[in-house]
C-alpha atoms as a PDB file:
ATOM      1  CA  UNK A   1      45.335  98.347 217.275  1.00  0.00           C
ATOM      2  CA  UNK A   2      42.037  99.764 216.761  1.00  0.00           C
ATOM      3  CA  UNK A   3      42.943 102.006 214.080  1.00  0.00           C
ATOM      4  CA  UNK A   4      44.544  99.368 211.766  1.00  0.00           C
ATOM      5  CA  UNK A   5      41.206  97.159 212.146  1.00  0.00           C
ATOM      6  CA  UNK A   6      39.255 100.696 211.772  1.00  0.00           C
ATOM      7  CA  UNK A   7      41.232 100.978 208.243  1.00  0.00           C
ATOM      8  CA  UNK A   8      40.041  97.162 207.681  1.00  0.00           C
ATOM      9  CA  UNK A   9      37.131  97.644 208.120  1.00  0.00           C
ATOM     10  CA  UNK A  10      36.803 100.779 205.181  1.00  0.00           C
ATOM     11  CA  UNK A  11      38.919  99.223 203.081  1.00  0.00           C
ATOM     12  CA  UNK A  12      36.331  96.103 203.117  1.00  0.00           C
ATOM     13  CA  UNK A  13      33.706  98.602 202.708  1.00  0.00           C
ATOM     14  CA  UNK A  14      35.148 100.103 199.967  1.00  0.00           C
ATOM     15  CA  UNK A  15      36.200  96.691 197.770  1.00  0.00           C
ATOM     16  CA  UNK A  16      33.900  96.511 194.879  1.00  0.00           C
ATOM     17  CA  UNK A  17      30.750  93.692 195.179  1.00  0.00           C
ATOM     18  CA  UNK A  18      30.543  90.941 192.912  1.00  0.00           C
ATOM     19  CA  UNK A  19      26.644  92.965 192.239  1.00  0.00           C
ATOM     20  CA  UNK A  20      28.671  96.001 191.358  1.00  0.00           C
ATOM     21  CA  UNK A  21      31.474  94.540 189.608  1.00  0.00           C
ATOM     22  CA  UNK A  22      32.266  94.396 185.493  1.00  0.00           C
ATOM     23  CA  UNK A  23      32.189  91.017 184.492  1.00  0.00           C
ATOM     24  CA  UNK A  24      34.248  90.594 181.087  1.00  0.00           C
ATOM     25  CA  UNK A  25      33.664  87.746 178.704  1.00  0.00           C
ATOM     26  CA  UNK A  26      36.969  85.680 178.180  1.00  0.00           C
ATOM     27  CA  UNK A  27      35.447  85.046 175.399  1.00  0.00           C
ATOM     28  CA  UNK A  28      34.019  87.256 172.605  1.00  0.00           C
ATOM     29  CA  UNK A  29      31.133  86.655 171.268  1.00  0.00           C
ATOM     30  CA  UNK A  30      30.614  84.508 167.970  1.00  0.00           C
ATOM     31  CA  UNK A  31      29.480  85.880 164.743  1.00  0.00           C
ATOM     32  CA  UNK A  32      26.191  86.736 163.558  1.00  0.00           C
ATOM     33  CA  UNK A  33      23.487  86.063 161.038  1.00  0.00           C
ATOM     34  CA  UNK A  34      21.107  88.666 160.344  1.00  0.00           C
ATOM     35  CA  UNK A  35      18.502  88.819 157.082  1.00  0.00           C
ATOM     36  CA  UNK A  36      20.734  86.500 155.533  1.00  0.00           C
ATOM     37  CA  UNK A  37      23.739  88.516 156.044  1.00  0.00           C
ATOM     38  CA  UNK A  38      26.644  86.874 157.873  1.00  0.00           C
ATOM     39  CA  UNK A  39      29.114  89.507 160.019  1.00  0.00           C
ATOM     40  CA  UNK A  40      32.005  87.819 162.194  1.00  0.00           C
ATOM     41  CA  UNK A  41      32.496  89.080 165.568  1.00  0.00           C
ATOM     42  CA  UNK A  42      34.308  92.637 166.836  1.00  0.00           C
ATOM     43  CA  UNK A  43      37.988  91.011 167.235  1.00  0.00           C
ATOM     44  CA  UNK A  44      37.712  89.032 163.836  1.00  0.00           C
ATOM     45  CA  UNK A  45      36.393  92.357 161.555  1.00  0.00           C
ATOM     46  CA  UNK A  46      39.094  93.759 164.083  1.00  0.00           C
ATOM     47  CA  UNK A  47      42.398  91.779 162.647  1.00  0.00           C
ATOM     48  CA  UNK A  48      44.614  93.181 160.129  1.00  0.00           C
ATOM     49  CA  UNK A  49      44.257  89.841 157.931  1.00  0.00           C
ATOM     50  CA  UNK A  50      40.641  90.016 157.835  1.00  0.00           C
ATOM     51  CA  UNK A  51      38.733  92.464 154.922  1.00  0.00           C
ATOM     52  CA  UNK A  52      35.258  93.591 154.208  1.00  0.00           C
ATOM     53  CA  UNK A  53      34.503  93.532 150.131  1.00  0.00           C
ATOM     54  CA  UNK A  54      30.880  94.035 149.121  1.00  0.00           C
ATOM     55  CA  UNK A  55      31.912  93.572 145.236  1.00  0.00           C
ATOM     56  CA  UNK A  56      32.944  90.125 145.957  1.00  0.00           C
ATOM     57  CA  UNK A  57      30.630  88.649 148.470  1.00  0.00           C
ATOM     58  CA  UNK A  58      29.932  85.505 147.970  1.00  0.00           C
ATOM     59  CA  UNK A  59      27.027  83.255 148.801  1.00  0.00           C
ATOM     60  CA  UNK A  60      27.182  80.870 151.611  1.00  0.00           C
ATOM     61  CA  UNK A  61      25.008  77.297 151.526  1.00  0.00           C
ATOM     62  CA  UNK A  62      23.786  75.280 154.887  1.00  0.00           C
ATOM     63  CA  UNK A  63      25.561  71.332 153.578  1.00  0.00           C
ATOM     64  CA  UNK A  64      22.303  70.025 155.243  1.00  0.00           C
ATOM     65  CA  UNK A  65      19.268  72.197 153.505  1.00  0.00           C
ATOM     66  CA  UNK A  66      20.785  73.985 151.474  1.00  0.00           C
ATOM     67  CA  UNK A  67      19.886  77.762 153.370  1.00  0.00           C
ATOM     68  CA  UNK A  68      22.030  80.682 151.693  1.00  0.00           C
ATOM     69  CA  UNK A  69      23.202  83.254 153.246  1.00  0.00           C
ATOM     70  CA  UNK A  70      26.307  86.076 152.310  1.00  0.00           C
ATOM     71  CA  UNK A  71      29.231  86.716 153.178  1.00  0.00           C
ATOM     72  CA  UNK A  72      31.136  89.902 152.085  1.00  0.00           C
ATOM     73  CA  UNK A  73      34.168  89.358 154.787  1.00  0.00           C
ATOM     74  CA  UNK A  74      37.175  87.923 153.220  1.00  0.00           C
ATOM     75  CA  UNK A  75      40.704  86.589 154.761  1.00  0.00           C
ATOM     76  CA  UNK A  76      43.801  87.824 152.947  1.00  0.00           C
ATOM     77  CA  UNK A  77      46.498  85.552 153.235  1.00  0.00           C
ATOM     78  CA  UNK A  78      49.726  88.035 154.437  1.00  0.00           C
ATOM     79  CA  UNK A  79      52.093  86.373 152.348  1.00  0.00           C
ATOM     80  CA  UNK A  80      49.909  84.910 149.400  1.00  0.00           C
ATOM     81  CA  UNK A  81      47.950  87.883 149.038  1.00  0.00           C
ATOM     82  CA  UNK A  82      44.820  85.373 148.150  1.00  0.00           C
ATOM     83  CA  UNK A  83      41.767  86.184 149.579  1.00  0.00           C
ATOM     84  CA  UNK A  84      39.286  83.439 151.159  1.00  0.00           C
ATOM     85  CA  UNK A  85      35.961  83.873 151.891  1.00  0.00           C
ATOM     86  CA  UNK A  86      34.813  83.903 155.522  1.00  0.00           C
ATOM     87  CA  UNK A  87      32.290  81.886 157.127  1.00  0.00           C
ATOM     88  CA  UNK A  88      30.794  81.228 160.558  1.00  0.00           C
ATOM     89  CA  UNK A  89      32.172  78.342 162.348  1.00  0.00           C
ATOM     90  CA  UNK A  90      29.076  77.872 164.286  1.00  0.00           C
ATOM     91  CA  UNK A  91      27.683  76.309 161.136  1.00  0.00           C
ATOM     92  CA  UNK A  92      23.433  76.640 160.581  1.00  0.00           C
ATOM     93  CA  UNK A  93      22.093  76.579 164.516  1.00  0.00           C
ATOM     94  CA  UNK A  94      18.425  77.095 162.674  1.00  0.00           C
ATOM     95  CA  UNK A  95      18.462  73.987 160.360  1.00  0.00           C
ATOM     96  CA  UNK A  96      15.373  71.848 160.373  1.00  0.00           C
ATOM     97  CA  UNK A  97      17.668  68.951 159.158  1.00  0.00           C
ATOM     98  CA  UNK A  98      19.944  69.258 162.520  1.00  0.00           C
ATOM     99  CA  UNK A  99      20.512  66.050 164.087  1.00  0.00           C
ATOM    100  CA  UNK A 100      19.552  65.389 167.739  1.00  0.00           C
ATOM    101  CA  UNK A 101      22.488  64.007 169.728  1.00  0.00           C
ATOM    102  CA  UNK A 102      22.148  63.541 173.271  1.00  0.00           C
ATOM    103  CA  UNK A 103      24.412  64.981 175.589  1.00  0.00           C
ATOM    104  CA  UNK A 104      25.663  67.909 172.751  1.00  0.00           C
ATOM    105  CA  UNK A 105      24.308  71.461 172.447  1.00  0.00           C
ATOM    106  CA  UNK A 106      22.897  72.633 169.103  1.00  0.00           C
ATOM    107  CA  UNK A 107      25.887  74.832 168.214  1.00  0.00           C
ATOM    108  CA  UNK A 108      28.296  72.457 168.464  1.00  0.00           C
ATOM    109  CA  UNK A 109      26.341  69.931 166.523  1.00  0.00           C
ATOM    110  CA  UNK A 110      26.095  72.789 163.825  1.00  0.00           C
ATOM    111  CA  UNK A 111      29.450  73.378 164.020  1.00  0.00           C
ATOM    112  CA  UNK A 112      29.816  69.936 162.958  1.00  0.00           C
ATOM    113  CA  UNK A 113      26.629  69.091 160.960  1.00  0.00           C
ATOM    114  CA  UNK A 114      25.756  71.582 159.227  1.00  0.00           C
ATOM    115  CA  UNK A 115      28.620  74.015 158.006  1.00  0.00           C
ATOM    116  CA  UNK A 116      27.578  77.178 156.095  1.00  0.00           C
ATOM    117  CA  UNK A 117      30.464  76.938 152.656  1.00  0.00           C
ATOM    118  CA  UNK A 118      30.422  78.517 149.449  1.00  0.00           C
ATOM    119  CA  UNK A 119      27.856  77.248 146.686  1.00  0.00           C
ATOM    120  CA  UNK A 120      30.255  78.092 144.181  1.00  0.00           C
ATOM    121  CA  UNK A 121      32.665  75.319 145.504  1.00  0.00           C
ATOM    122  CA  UNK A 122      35.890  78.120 146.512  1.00  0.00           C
ATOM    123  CA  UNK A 123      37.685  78.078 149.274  1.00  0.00           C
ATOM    124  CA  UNK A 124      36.637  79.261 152.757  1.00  0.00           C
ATOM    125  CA  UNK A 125      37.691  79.511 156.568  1.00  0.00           C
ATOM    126  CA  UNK A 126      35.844  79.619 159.798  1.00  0.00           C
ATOM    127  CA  UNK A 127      35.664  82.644 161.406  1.00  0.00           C
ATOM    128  CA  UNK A 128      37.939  81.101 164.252  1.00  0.00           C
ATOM    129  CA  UNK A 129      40.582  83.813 165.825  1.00  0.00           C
ATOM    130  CA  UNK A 130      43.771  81.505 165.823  1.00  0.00           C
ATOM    131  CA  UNK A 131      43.463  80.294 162.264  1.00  0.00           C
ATOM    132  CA  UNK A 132      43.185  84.249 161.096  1.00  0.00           C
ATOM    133  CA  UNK A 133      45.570  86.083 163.704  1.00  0.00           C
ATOM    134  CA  UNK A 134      49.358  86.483 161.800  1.00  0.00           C
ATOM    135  CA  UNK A 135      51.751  88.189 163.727  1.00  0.00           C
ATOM    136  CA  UNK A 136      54.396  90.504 162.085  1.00  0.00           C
ATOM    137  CA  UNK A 137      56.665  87.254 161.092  1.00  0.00           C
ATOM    138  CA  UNK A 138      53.640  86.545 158.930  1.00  0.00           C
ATOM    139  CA  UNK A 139      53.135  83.488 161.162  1.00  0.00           C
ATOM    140  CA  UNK A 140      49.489  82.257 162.629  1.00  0.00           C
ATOM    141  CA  UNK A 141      50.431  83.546 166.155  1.00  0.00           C
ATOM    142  CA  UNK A 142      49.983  80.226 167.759  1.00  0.00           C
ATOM    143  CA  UNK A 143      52.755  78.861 165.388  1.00  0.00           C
ATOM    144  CA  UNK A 144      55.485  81.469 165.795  1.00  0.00           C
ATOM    145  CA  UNK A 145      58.274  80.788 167.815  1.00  0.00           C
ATOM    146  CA  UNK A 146      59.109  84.160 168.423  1.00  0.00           C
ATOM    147  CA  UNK A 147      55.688  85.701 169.642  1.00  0.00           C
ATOM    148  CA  UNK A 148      53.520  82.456 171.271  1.00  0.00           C
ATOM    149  CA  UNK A 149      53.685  82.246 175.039  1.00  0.00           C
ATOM    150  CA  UNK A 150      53.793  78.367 174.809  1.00  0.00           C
ATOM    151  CA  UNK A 151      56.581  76.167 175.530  1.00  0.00           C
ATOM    152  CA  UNK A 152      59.479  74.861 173.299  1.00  0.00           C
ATOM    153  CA  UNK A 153      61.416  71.913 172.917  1.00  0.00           C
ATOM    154  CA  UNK A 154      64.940  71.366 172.905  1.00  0.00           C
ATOM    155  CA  UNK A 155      64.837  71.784 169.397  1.00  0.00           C
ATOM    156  CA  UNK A 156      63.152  75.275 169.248  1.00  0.00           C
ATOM    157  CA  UNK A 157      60.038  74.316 168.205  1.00  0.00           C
ATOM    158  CA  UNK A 158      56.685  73.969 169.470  1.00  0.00           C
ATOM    159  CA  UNK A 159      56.118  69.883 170.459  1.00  0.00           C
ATOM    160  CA  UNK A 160      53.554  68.912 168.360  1.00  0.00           C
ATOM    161  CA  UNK A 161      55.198  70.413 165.299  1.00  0.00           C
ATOM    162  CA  UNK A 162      58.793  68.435 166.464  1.00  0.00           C
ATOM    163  CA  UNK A 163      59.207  65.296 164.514  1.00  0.00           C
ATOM    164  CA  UNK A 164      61.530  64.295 167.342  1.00  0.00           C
ATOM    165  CA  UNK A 165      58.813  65.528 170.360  1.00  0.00           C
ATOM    166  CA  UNK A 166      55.645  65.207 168.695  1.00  0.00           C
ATOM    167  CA  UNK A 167      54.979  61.464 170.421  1.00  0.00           C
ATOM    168  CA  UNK A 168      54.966  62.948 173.718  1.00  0.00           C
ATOM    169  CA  UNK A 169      51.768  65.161 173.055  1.00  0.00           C
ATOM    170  CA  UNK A 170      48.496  63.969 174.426  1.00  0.00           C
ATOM    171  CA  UNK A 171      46.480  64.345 171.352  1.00  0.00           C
ATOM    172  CA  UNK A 172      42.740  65.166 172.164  1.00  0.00           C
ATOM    173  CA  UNK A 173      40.175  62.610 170.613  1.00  0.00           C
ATOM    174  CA  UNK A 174      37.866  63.790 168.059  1.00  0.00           C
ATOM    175  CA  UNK A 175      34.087  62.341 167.536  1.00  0.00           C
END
């Protein structure tokens, strides 16, 4: 008996201390703006749908004061072929025109307020993971059947996108 609560003992000794541990981010960290130059996080620049083109960089206006900054990162739609230009979804955190609203941190009142998008009027998506990840059935990953890890219906497809099972989601409220 006391050389199973000897081996305890060591083994407790030996298990790793939440001072000593690794702690990994669940999740990665948002783009960045630097000198005016706008570069979307590790995973994003990391996905096969996503492309760097310094020919066609575009410029990128604040809707609130009208900032600029570039983007050179473009998505290319996998079955289209048409490229969109990239920008940050955590919209212009700097603005001097951001609006004050209790209870909400600045990002996600930039996110909302004041969204970076092209001054030339084109196209553009936020830099957010499950709107640019396609598997290989050139599906957004969330939407395919065949490769998401979320439930079905009885009709083989996910509920909110069943016109027969789409009442029984809990749809979250927006502000």
């Amino acid at each position: 008996a006391v050389s199973s609560s000897a081996n305890d003992l060591q083994q407790l000794a030996d298990a790793p201390t939440k001072e000593s541990r690794q702690w990994k981010s669940v999740r990665s960290k948002p783009g960045k703006v630097s000198d005016g130059v706008y570069e979307p996080n590790d995973r994003i620049k990391a996905l096969s749908t996503v492309q760097y083109d310094l020919a066609a960089a575009k410029q990128l206006q604040c809707s609130q004061c009208q900032s600029v900054i570039i983007s050179a990162w473009f998505f290319v739609h996998p079955v289209e072929g048409t490229q969109i230009v990239l920008a940050p979804q955590k919209g212009h955190v700097e603005c001097n025109q951001l609006p004050l609203l209790p209870g909400m941190s600045t990002s996600a009142i930039a996110q909302k307020h004041t969204a970076f998008k092209p001054a030339d009027g084109s196209p553009y998506k936020m830099d957010r993971l499950s709107n640019l990840d396609y598997c290989v059935h050139k599906k957004t990953r969330k939407d395919c059947p065949q490769c998401t890890d979320r439930q079905l219906c009885e009709h083989g497809r996910q509920l909110r996108n069943c016109r027969h099972c789409a009442h029984a989601v809990k749809r979250r409220r927006r502000l």
